[in-house]
Protein backbone atom coordinates (compact mmCIF):
# COMPACT_ATOMS: atom_id res chain seq x y z
CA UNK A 1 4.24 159.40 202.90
CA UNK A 2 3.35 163.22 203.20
CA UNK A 3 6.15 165.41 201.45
CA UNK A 4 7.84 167.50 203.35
CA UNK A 5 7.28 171.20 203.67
CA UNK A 6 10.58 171.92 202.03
CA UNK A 7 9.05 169.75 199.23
CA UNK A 8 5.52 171.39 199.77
CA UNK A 9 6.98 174.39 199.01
CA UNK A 10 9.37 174.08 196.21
CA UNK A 11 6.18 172.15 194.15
CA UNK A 12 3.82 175.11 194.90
CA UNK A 13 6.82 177.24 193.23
CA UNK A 14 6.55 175.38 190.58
CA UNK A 15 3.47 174.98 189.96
CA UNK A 16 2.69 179.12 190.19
CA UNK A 17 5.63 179.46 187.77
CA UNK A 18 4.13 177.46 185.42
CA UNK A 19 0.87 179.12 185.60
CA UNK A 20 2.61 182.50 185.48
CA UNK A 21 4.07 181.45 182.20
CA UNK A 22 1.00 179.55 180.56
CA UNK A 23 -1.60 182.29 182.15
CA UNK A 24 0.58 185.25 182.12
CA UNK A 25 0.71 187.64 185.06
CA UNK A 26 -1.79 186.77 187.67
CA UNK A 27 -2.68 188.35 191.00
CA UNK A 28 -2.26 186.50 194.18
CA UNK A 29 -6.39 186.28 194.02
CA UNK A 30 -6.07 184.40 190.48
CA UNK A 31 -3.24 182.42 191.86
CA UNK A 32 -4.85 180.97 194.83
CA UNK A 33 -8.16 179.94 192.63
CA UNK A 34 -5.94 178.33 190.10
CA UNK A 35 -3.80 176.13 192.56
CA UNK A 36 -6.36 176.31 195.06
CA UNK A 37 -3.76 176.74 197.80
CA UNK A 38 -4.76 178.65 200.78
CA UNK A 39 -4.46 182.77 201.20
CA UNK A 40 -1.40 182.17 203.61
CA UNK A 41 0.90 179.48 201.57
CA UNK A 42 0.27 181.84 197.86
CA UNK A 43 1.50 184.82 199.99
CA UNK A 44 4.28 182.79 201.21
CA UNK A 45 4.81 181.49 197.55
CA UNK A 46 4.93 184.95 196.40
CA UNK A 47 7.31 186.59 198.82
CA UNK A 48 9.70 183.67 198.10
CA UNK A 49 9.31 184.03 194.37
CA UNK A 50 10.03 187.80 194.51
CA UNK A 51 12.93 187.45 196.95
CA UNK A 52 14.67 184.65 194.57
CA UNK A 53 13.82 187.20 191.44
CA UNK A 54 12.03 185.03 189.78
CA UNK A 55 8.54 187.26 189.91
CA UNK A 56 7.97 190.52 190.13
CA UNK A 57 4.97 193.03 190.32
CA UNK A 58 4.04 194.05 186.28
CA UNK A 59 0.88 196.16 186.75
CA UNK A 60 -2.33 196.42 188.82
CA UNK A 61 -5.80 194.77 188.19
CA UNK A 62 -9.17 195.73 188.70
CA UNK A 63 -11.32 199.12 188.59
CA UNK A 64 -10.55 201.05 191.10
CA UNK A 65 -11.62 201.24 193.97
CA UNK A 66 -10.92 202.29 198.02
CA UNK A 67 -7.70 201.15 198.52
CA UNK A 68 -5.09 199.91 197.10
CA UNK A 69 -5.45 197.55 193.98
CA UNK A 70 -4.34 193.75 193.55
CA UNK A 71 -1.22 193.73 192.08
CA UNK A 72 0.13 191.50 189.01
CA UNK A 73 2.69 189.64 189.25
CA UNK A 74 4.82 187.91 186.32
CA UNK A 75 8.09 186.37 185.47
CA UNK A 76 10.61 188.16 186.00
CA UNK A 77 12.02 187.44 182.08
CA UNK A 78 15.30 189.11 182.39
CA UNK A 79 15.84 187.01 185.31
CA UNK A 80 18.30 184.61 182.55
CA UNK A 81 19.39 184.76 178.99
CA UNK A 82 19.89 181.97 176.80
CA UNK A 83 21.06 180.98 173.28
CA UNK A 84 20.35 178.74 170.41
CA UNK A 85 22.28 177.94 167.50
CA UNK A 86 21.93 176.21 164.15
CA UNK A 87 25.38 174.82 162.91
CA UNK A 88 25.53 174.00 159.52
CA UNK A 89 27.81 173.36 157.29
CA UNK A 90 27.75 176.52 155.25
CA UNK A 91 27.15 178.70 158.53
CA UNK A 92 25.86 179.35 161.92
CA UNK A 93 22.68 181.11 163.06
CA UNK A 94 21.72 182.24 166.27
CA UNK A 95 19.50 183.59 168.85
CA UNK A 96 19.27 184.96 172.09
CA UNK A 97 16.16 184.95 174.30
CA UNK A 98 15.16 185.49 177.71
CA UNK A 99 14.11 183.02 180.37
CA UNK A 100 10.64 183.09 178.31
CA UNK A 101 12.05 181.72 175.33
CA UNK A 102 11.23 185.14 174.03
CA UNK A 103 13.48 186.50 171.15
CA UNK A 104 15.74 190.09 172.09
CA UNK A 105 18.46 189.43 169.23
CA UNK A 106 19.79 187.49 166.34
CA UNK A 107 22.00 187.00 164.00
CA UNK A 108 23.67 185.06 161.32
CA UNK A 109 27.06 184.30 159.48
CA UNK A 110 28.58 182.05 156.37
CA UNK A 111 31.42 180.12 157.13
CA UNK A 112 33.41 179.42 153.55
CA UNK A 113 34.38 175.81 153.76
CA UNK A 114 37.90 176.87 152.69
CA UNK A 115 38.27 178.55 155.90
CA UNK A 116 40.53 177.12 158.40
CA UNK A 117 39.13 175.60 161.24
CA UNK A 118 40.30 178.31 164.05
CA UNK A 119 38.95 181.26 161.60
CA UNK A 120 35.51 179.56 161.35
CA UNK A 121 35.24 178.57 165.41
CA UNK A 122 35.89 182.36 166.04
CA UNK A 123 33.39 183.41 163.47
CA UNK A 124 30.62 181.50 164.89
CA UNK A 125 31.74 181.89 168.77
CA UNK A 126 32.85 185.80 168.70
CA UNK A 127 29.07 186.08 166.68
CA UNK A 128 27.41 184.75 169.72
CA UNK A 129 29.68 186.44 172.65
CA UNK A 130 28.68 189.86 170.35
CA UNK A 131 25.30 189.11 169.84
CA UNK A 132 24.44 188.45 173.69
CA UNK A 133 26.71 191.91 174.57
CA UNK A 134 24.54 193.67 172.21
CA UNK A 135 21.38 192.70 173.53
CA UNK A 136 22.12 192.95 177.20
CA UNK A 137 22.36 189.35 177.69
CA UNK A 138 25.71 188.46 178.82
CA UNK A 139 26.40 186.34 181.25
CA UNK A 140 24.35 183.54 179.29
CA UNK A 141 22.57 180.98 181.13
CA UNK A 142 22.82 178.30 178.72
CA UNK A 143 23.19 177.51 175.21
CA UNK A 144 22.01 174.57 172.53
CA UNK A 145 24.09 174.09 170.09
CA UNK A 146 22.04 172.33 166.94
CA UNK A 147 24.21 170.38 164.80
CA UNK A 148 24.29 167.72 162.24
CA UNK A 149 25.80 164.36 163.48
CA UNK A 150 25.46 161.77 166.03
CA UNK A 151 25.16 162.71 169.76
CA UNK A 152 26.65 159.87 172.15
CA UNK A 153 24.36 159.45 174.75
CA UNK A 154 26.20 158.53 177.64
CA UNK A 155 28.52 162.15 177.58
CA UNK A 156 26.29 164.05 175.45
CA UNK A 157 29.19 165.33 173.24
CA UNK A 158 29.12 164.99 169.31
CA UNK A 159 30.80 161.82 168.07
CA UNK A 160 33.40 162.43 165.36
CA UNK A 161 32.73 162.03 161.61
CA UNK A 162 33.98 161.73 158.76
CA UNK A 163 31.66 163.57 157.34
CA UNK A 164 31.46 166.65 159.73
CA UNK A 165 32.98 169.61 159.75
CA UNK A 166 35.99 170.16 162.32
CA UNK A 167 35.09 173.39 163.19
CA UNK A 168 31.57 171.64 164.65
CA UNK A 169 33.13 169.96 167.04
CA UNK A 170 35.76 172.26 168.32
CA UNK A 171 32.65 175.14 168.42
CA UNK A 172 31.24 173.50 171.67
CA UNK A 173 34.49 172.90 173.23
CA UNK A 174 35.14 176.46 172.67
CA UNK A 175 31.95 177.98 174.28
CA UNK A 176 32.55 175.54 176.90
CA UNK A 177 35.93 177.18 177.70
CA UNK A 178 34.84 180.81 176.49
CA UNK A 179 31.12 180.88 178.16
CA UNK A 180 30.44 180.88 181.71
CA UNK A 181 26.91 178.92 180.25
CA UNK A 182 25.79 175.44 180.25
CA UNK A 183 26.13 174.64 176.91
CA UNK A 184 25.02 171.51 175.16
CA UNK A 185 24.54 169.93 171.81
CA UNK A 186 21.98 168.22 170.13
CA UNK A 187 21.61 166.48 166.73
CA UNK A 188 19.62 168.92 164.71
CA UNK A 189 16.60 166.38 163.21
CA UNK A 190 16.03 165.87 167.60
CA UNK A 191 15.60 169.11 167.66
CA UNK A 192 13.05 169.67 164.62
CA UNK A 193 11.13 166.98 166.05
CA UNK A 194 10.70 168.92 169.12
CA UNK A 195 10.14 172.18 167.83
CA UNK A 196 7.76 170.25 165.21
CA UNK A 197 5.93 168.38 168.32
CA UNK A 198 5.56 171.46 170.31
CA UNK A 199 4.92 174.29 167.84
CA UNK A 200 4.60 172.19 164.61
CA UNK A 201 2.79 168.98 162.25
CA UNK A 202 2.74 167.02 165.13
CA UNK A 203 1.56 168.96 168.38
CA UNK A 204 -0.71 166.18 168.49
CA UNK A 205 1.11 163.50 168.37
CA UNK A 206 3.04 161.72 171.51
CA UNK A 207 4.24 159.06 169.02
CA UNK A 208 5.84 159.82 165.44
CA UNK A 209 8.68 160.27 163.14
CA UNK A 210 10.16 162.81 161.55
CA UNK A 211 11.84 162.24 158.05
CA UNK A 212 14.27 165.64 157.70
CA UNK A 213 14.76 166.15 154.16
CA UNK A 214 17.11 168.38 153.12
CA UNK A 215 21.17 168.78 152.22
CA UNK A 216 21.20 165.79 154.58
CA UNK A 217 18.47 163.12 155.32
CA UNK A 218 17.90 162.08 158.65
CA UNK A 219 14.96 160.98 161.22
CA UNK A 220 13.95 161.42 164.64
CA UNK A 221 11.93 159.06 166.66
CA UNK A 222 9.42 160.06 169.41
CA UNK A 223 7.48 157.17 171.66
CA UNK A 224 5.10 157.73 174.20
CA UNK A 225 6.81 161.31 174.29
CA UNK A 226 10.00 160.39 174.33
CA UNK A 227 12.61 161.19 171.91
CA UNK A 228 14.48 157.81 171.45
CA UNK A 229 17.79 157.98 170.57
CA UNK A 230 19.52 154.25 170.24
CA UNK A 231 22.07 152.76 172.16
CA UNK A 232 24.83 154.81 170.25
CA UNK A 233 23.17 157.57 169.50
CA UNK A 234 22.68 156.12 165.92
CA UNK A 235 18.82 156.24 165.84
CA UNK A 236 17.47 157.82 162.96
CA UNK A 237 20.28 157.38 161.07
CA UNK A 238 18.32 156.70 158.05
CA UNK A 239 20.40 158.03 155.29
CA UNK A 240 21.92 154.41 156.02
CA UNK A 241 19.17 152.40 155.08
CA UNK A 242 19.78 150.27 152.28
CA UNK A 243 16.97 150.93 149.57
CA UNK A 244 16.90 149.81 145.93
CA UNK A 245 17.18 152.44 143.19
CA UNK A 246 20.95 153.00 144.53
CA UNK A 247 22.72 150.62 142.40
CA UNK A 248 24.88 149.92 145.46
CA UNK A 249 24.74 149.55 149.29
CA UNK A 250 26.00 151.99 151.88
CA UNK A 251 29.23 151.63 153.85
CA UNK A 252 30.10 152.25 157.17
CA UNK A 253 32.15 155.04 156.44
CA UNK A 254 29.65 156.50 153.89
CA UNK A 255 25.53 156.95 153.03
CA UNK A 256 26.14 157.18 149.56
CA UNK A 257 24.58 154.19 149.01
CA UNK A 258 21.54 154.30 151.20
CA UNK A 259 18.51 156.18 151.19
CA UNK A 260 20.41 159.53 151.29
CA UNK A 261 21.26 158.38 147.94
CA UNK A 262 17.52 158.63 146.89
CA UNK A 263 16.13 161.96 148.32
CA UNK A 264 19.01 163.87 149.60
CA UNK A 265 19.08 167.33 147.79
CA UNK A 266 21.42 166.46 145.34
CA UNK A 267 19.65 163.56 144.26
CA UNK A 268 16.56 165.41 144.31
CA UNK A 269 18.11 167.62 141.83
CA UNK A 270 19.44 165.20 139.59
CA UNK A 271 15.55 163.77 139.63
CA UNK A 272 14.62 167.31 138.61
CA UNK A 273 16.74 167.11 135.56
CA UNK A 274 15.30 163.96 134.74
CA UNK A 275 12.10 165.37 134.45
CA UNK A 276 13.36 168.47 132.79
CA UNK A 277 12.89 170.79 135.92
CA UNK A 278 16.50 171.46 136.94
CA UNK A 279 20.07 171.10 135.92
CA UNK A 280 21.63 169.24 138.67
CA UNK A 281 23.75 171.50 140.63
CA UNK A 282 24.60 173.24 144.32
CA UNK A 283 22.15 171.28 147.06
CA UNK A 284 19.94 173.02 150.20
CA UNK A 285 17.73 175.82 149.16
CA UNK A 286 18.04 174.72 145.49
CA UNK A 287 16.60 171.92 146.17
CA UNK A 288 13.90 173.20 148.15
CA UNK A 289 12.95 175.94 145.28
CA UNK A 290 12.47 173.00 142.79
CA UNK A 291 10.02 171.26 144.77
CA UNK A 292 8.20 174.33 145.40
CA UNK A 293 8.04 175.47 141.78
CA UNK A 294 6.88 172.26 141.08
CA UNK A 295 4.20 171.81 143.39
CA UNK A 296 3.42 175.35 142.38
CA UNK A 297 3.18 174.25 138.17
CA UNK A 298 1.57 170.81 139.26
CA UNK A 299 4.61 168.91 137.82
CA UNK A 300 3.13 165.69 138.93
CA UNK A 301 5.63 163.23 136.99
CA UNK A 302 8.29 164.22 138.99
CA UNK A 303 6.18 164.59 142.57
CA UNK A 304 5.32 161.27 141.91
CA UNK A 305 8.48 159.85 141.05
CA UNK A 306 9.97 161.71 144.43
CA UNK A 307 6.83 160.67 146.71
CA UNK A 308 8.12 157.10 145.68
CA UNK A 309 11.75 157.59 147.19
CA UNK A 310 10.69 159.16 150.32
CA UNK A 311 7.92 156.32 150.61
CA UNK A 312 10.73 153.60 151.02
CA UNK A 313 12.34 155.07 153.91
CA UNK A 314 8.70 156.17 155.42
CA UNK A 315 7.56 152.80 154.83
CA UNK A 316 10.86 151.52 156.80
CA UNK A 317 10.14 153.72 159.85
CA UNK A 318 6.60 152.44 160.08
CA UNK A 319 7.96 148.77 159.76
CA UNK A 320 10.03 148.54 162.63
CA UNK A 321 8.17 151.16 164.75
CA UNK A 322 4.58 151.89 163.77
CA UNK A 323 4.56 155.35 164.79
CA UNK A 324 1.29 155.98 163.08
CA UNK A 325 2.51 159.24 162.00
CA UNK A 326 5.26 160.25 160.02
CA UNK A 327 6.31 163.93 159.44
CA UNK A 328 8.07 165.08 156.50
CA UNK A 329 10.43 168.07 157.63
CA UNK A 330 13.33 169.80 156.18
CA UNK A 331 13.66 172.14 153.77
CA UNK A 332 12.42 169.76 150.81
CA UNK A 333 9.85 168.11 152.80
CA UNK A 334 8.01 171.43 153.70
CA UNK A 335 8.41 172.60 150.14
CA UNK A 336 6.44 169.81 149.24
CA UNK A 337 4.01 170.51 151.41
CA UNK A 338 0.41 168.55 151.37
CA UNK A 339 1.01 167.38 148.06
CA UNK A 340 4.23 166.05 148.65
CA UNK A 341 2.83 164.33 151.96
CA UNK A 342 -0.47 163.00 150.18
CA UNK A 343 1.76 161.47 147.64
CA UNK A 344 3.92 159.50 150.18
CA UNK A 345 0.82 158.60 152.45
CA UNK A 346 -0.51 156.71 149.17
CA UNK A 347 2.22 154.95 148.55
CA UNK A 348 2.69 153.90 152.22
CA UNK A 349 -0.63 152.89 152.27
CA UNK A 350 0.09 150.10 149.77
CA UNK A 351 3.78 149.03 151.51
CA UNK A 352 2.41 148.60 154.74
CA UNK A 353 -1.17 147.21 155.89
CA UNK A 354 -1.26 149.62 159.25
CA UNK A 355 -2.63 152.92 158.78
CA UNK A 356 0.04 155.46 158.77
CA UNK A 357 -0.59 159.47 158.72
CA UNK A 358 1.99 161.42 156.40
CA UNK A 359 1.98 165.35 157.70
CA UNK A 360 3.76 168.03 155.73
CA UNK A 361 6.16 169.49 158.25
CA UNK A 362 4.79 173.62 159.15
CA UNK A 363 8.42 174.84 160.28
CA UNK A 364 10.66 173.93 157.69
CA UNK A 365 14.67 175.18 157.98
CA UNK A 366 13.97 177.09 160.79
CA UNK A 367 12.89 174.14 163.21
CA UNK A 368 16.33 173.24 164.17
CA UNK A 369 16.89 176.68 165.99
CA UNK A 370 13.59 176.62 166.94
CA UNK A 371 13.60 173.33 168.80
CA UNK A 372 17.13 174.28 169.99
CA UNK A 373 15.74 177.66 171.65
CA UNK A 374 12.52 175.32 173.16
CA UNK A 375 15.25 172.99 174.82
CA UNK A 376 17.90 175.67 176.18
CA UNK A 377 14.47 177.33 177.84
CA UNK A 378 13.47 174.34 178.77
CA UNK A 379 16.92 173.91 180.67
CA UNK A 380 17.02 176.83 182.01
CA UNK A 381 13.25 177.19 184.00
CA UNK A 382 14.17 173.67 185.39
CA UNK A 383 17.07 174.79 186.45
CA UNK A 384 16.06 178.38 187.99
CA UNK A 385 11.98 176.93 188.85
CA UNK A 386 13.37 174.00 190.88
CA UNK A 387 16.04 175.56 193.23
């Protein structure tokens, strides 16, 4: 059955917005070769577009000539403002963009974990609120909040943990009230995987997972272009997975046992001592640094040692899933880079008969606000280019 025009016309939108963003500004010539709609229906298209704000004219095109030139039209970017955030435990950081996904302001702040849990909500949520002011941004149109944790997938809101911080989960309920913006939350190794699929290791790749190395360990899974999430929420909970070299097994109230246990970055420190690299001490960065300086000084012993940790849980993933490509992300996993990666795909190699590809993850710590800023623009053009 023919659409309707109603429908004709809201997928023509559409698809000139999306050309307008992928091409950049266009004239109403350029437009109608590219969709190859007729002269009438792109100057219909336009006049809506320009009414709803959502194009505007940028600039001219051409020599000149006699008469007037064609004009260029593009997104209108200031049309809607959005924010991402990266919640961790130590801190929050943030940006705001416009409806481009382009950046006009950031900012960051620690959050001492003897704080209370009111002071540290109104550090990270009067940050934001000043942030957007600043910038010229306020009212937001939405916000992604990118936090460690477990996401339930039938409400969308982050599931309580022992492990998490309080302040996490009263932060969203406290935009929520604060904000006149969407806001939602997403588990921060989802949101490397997307910023690492779109921008990253795996822009290639429809089907993969991502191994997230770092304070915590976590994965993300990815089929056929879909993240997959579990029936809980619980997928990629890998920092679970029994593994030997623990000495124990992992509970349900704790990972301590699991793989965490192996290649989280306090165990990775501890393995740096070992080797006589590191005194064990404070995890993230630390962590991170070792690797790198030991990449940097060829300390293969101890790259070898820690390729065979992260092989177990790699060799897990591609058990139960065959992704055919596994990403090591994080802050420790990009530290360790090729050599890190080249190290795990050997050992994978001889753990599991299918060929499996082991990629170095290219956006390290900053994925999770990266992938947070793809989905909240993401949200908002499908919000704003279908109405």
């Amino acid at each position: 059955m023919p659409a309707s025009p109603r429908t004709a016309r809201a997928l023509n939108d559409r698809l000139a917005l999306r050309l307008l963003q992928a091409e950049g500004p266009l004239t109403a010539g350029q437009l109608k070769q590219l969709t190859g709609l007729s002269r009438p229906t792109v100057a219909d298209l336009v006049d809506r577009l320009t009414a709803a704000g959502l194009i505007r004219v940028v600039g001219e095109a051409g020599a000149r000539r006699r008469g007037p030139n064609a004009r260029l039209y593009g997104i209108a970017a200031d049309r809607a403002h959005l924010a991402a955030l990266d919640v961790r435990t130590e801190g929050v950081r943030l940006v705001v963009a416009d409806l481009l996904g382009a950046v006009v302001a950031e900012a960051s702040a620690p959050v001492d974990a003897a704080e209370s849990t009111g002071v540290a909500v109104e550090r990270a949520a009067g940050l934001l609120e000043r942030t957007a002011e600043r910038a010229g941004a306020a009212p937001l149109h939405t916000v992604v909040v990118g936090a460690p944790g477990l996401i339930d997938p039938a409400t969308g809101e982050l599931r309580d943990s022992s492990g998490l911080p309080e302040w996490h989960r009263r932060l969203v309920g406290e935009l929520r009230e604060r904000l006149p913006a969407r806001v939602i939350v997403e588990n921060e190794t989802n949101l490397a995987a997307l910023a690492e699929r779109r921008d990253g290791a795996a822009r290639d790749r429809d089907t993969f997972v991502l191994l997230w190395l770092g304070i915590g360990v976590g994965a993300a899974v990815v089929l056929d272009g879909t993240l997959r999430r579990g029936a809980s929420g619980g997928a990629g909970e890998i920092g679970f997975l029994p593994v030997p070299g623990t000495g124990r097994l992992p509970s349900a109230k704790s990972c301590d046992g699991g793989f965490h246990a192996l290649v989280g970055a306090s165990a990775v420190l501890e393995l740096a001592a070992t080797h006589g690299l590191a005194p064990p001490g404070e995890p993230g960065e630390r962590a991170a640094d070792v690797v790198r300086a030991a990449v940097a000084d060829g300390a293969d012993p101890f790259l070898d040692a820690l390729a065979d940790r992260v092989a177990l849980g790699a060799a897990a993933a591609a058990a139960v899933l065959d992704p055919g490509c596994v990403v090591l992300a994080g802050e420790t996993g990009r530290a360790g880079g090729t050599r890190l990666a080249e190290g795990v795909a050997a050992r994978l190699a001889a753990l599991f008969p299918l060929r499996t590809e082991v990629r170095a993850g290219e956006l390290g710590g900053g994925a999770v606000l990266r992938g947070a800023l793809l989905k909240a623009r993401d949200a908002v053009q499908e919000d704003l280019f279908t109405a």
